[in-house]
PDB file of N, CA and C in Angstrom:
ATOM      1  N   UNK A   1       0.857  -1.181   0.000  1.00  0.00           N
ATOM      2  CA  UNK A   1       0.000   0.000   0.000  1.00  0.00           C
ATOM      3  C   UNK A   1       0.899   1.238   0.000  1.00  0.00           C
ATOM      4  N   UNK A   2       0.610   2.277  -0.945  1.00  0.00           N
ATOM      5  CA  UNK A   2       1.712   3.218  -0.665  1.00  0.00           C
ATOM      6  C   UNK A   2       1.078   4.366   0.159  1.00  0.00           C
ATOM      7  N   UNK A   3       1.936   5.811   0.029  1.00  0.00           N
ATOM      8  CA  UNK A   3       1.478   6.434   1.017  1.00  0.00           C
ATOM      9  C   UNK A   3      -0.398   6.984   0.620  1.00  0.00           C
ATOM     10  N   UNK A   4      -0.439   7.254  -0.354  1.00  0.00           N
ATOM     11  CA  UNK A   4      -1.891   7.977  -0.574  1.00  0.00           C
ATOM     12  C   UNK A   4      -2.602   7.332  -0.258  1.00  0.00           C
ATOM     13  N   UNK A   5      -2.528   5.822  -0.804  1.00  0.00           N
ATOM     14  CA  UNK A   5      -3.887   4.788  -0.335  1.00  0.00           C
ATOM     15  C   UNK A   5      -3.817   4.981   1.304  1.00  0.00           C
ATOM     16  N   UNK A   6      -2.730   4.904   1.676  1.00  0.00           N
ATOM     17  CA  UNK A   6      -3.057   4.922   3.311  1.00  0.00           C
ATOM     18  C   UNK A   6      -3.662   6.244   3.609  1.00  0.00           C
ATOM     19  N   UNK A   7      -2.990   7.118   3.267  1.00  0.00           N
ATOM     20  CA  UNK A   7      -4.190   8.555   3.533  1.00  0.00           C
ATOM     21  C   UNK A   7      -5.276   8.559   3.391  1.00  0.00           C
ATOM     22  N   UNK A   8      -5.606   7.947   2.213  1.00  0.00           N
ATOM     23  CA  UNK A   8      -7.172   8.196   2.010  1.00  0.00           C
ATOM     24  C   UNK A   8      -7.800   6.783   2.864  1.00  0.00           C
ATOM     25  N   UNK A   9      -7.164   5.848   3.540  1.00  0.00           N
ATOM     26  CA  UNK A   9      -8.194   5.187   4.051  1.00  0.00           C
ATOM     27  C   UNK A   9      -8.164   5.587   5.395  1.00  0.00           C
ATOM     28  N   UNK A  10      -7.489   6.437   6.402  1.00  0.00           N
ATOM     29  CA  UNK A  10      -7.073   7.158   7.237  1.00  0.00           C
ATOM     30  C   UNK A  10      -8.248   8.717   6.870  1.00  0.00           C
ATOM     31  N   UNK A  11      -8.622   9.188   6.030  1.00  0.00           N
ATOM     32  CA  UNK A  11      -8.737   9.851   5.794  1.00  0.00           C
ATOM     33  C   UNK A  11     -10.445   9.895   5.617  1.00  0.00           C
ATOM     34  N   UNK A  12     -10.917   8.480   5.029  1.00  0.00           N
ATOM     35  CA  UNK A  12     -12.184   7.639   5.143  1.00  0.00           C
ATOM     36  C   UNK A  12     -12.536   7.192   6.894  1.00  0.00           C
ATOM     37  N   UNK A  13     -11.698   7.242   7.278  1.00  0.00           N
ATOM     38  CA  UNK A  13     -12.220   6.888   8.993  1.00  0.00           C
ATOM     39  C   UNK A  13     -12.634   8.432  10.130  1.00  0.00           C
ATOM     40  N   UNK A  14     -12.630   9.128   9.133  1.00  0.00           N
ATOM     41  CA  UNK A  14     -12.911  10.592   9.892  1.00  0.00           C
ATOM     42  C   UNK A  14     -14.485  10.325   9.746  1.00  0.00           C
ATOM     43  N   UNK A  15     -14.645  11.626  10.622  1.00  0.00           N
ATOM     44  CA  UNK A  15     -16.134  11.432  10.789  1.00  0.00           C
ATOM     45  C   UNK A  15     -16.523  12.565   9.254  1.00  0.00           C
ATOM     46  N   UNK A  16     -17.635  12.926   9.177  1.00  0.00           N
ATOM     47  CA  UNK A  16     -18.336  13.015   7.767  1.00  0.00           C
ATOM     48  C   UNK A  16     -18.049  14.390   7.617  1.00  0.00           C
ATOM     49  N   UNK A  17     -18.266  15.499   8.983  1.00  0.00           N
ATOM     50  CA  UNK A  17     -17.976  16.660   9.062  1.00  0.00           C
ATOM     51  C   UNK A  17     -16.320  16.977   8.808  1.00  0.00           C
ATOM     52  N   UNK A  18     -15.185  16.031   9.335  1.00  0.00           N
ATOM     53  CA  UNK A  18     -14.100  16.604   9.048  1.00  0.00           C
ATOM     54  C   UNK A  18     -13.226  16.020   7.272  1.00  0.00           C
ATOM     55  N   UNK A  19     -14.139  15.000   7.078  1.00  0.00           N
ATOM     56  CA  UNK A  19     -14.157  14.939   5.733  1.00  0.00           C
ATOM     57  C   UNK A  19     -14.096  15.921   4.874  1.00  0.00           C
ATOM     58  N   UNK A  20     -15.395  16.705   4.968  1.00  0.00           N
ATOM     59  CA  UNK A  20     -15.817  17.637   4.087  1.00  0.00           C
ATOM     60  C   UNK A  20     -15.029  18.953   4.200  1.00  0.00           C
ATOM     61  N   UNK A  21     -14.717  19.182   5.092  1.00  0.00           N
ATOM     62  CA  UNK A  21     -13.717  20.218   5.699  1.00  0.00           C
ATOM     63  C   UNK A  21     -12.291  19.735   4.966  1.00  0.00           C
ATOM     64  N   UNK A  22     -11.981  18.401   5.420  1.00  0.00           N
ATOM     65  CA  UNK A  22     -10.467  17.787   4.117  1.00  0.00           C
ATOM     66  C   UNK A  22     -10.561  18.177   2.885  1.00  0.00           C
ATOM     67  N   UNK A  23     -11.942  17.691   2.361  1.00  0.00           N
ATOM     68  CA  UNK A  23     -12.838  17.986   0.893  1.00  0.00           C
ATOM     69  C   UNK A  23     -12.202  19.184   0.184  1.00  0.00           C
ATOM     70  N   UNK A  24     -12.523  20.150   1.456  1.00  0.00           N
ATOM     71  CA  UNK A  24     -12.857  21.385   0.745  1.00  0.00           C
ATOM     72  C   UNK A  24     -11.015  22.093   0.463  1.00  0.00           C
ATOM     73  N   UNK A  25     -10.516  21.417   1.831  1.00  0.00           N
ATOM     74  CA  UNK A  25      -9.383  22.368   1.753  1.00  0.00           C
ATOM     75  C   UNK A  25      -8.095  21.721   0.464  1.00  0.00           C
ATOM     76  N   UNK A  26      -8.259  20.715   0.018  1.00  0.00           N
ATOM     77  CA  UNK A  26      -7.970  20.193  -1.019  1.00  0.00           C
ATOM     78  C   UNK A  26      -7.761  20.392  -2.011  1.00  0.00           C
ATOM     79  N   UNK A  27      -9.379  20.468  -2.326  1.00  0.00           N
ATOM     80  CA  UNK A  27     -10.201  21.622  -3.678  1.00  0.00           C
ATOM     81  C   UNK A  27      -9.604  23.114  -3.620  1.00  0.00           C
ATOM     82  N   UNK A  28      -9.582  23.469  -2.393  1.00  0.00           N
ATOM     83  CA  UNK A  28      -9.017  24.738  -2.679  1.00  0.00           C
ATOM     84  C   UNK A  28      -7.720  24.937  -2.624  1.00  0.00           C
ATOM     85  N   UNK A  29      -6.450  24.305  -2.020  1.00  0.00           N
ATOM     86  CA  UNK A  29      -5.269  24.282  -2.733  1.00  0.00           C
ATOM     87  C   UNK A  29      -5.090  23.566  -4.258  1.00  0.00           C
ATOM     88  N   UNK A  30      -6.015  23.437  -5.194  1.00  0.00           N
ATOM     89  CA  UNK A  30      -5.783  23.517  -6.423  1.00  0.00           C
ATOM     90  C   UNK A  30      -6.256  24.292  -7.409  1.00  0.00           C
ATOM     91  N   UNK A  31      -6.628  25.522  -6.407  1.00  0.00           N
ATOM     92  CA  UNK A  31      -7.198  27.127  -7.130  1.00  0.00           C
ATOM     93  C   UNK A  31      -6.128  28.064  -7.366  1.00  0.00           C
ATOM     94  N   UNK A  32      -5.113  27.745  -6.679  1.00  0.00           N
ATOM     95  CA  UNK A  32      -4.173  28.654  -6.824  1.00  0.00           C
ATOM     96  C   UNK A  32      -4.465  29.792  -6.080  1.00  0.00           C
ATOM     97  N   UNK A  33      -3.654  30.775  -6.308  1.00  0.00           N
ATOM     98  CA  UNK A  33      -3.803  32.098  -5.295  1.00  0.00           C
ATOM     99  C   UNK A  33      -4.648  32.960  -5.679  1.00  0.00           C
ATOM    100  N   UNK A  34      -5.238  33.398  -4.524  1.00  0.00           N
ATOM    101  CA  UNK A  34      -6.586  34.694  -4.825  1.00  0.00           C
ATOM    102  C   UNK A  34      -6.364  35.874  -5.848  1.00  0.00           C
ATOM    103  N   UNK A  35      -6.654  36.141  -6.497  1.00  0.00           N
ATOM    104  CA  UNK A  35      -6.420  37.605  -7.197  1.00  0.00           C
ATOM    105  C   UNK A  35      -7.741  38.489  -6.242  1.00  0.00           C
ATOM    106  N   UNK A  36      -6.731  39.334  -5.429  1.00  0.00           N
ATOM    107  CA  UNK A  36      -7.460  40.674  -4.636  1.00  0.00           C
ATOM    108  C   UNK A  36      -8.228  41.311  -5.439  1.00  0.00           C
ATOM    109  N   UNK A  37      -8.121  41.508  -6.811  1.00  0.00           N
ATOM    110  CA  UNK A  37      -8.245  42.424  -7.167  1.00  0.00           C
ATOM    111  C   UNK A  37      -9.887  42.008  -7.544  1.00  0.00           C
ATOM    112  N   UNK A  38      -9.865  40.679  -8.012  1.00  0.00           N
ATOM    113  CA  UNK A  38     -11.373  39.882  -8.430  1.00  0.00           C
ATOM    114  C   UNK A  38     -12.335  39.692  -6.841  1.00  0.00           C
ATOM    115  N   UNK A  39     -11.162  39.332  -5.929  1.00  0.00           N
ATOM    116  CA  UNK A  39     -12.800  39.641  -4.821  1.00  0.00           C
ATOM    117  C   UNK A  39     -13.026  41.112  -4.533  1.00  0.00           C
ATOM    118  N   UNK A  40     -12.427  41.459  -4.755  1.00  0.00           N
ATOM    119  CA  UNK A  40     -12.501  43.136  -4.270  1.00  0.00           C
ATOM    120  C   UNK A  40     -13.835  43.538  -5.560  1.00  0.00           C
ATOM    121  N   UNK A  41     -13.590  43.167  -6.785  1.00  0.00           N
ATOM    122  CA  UNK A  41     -14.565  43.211  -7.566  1.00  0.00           C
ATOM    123  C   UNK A  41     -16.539  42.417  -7.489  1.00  0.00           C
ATOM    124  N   UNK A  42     -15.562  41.322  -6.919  1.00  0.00           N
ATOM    125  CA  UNK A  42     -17.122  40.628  -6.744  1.00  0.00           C
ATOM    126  C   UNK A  42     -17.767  41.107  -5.324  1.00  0.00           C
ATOM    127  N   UNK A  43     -17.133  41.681  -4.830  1.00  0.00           N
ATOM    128  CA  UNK A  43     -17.881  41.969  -3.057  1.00  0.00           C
ATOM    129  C   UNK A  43     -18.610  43.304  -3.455  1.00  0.00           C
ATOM    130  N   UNK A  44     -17.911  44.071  -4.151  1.00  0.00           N
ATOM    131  CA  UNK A  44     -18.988  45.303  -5.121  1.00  0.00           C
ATOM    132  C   UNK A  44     -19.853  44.744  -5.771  1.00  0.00           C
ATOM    133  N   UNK A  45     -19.900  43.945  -6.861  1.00  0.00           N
ATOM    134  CA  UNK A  45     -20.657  43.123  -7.697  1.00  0.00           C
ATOM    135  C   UNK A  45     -21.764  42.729  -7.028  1.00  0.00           C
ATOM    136  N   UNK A  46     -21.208  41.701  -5.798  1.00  0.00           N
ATOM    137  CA  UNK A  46     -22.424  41.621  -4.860  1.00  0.00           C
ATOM    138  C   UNK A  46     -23.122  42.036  -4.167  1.00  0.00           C
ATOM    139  N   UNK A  47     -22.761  43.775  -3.459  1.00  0.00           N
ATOM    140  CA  UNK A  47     -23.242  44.916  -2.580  1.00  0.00           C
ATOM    141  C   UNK A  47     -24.364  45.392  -3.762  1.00  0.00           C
ATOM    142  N   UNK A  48     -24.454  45.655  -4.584  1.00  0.00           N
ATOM    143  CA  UNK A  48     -24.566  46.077  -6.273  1.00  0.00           C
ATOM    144  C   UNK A  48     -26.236  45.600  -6.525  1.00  0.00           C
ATOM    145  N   UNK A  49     -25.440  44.340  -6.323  1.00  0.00           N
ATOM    146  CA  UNK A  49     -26.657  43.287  -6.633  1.00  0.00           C
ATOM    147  C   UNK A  49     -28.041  43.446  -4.984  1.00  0.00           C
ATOM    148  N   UNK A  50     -27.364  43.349  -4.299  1.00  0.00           N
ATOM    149  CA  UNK A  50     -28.119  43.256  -3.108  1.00  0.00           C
ATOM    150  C   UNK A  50     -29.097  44.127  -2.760  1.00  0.00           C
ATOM    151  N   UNK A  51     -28.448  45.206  -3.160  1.00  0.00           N
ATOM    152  CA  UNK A  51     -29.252  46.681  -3.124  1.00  0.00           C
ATOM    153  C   UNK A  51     -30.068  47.034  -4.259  1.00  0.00           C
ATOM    154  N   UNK A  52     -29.881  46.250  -5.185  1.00  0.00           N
ATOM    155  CA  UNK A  52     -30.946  46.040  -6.444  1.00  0.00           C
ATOM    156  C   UNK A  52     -32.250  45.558  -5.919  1.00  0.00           C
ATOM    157  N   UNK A  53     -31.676  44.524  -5.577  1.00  0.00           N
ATOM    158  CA  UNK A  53     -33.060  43.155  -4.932  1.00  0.00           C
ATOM    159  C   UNK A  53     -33.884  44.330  -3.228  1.00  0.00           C
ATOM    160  N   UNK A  54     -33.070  45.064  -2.749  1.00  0.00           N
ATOM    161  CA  UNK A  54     -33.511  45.393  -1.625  1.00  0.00           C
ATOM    162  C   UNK A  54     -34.496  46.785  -1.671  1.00  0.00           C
ATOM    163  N   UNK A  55     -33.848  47.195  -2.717  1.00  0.00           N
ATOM    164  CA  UNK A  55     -34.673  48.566  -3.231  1.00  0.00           C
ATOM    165  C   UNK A  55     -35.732  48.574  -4.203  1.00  0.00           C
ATOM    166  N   UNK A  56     -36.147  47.553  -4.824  1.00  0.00           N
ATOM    167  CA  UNK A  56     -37.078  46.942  -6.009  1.00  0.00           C
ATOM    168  C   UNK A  56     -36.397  47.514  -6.781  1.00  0.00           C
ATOM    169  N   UNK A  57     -35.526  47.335  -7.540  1.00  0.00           N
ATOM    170  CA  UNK A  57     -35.147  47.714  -8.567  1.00  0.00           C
ATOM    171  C   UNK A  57     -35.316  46.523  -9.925  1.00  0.00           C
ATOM    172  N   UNK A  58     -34.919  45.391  -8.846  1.00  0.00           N
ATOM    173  CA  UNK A  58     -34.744  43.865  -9.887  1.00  0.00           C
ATOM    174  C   UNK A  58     -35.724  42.972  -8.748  1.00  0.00           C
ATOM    175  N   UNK A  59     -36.484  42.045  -9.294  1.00  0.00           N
ATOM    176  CA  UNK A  59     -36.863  41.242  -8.669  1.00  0.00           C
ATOM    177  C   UNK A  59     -36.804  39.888  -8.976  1.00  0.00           C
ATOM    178  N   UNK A  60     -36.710  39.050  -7.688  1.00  0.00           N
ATOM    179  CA  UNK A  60     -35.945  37.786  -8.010  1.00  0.00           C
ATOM    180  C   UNK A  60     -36.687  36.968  -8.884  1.00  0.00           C
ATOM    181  N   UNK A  61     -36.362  35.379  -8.870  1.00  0.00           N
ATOM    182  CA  UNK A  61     -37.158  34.597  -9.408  1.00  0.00           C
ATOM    183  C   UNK A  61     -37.383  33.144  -8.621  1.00  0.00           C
ATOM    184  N   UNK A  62     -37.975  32.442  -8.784  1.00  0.00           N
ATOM    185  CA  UNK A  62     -38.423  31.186  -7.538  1.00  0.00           C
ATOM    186  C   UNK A  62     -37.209  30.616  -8.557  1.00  0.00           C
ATOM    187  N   UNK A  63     -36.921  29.308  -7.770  1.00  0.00           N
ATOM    188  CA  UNK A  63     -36.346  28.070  -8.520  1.00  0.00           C
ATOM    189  C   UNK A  63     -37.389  27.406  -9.628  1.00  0.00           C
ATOM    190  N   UNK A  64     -38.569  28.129  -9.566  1.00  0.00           N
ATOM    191  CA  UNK A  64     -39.337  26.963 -10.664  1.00  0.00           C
ATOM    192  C   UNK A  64     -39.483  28.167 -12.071  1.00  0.00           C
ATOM    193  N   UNK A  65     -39.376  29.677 -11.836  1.00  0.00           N
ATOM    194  CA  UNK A  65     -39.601  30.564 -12.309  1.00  0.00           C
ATOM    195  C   UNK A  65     -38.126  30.295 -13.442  1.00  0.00           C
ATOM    196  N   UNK A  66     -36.867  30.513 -12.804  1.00  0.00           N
ATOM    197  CA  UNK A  66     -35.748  29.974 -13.447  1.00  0.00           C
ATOM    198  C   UNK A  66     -35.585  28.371 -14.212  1.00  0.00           C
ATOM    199  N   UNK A  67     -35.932  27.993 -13.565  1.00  0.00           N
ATOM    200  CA  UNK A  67     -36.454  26.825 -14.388  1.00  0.00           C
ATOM    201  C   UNK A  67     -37.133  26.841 -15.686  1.00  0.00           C
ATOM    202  N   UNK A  68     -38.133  27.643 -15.974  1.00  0.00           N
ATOM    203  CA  UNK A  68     -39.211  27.620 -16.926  1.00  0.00           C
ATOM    204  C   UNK A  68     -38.287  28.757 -17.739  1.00  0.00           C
ATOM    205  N   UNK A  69     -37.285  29.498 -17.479  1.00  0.00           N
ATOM    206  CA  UNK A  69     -36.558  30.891 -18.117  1.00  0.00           C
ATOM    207  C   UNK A  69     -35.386  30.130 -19.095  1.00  0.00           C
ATOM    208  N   UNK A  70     -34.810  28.782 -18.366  1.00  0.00           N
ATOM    209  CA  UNK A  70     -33.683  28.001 -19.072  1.00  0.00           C
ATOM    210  C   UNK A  70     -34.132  27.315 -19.536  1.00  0.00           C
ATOM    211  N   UNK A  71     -35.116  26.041 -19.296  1.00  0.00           N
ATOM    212  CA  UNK A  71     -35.192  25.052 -19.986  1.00  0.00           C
ATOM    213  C   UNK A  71     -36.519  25.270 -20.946  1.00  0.00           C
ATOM    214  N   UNK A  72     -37.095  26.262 -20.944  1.00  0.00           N
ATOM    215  CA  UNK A  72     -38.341  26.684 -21.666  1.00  0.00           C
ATOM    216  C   UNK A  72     -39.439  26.208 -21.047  1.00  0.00           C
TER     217      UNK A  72
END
């Protein structure tokens, strides 16, 4: 057995919560490094958006509303 198989069956004996927490931090050391400059963009993007939806400007849509908008 080499080393990974043993990790991951070591890694399978965690409980479900620190799994997903392994999961995640995994996934995200293969994103590479943040560009500041893109969250700094999307946290506007999203203030933007929020205050759209909060002021009636845009109004949302249900999950079945989007549904019927993509799949016809």
């Amino acid at each position: 057995m080499n080393n990974s198989d043993e990790l991951l069956r070591r890694a399978m004996e965690l409980p479900p919560e620190a799994r997903a927490a392994l999961a995640e931090s995994l996934l995200e050391s293969l994103e590479g490094p943040t560009d500041p400059d893109a969250e700094t963009a999307w946290a506007i993007e999203i203030k933007r958006r929020l205050s759209e939806l909060e002021n009636g400007t845009v109004r949302g849509l249900s999950f079945a509303e989007a549904q019927r908008k993509i799949f016809g």
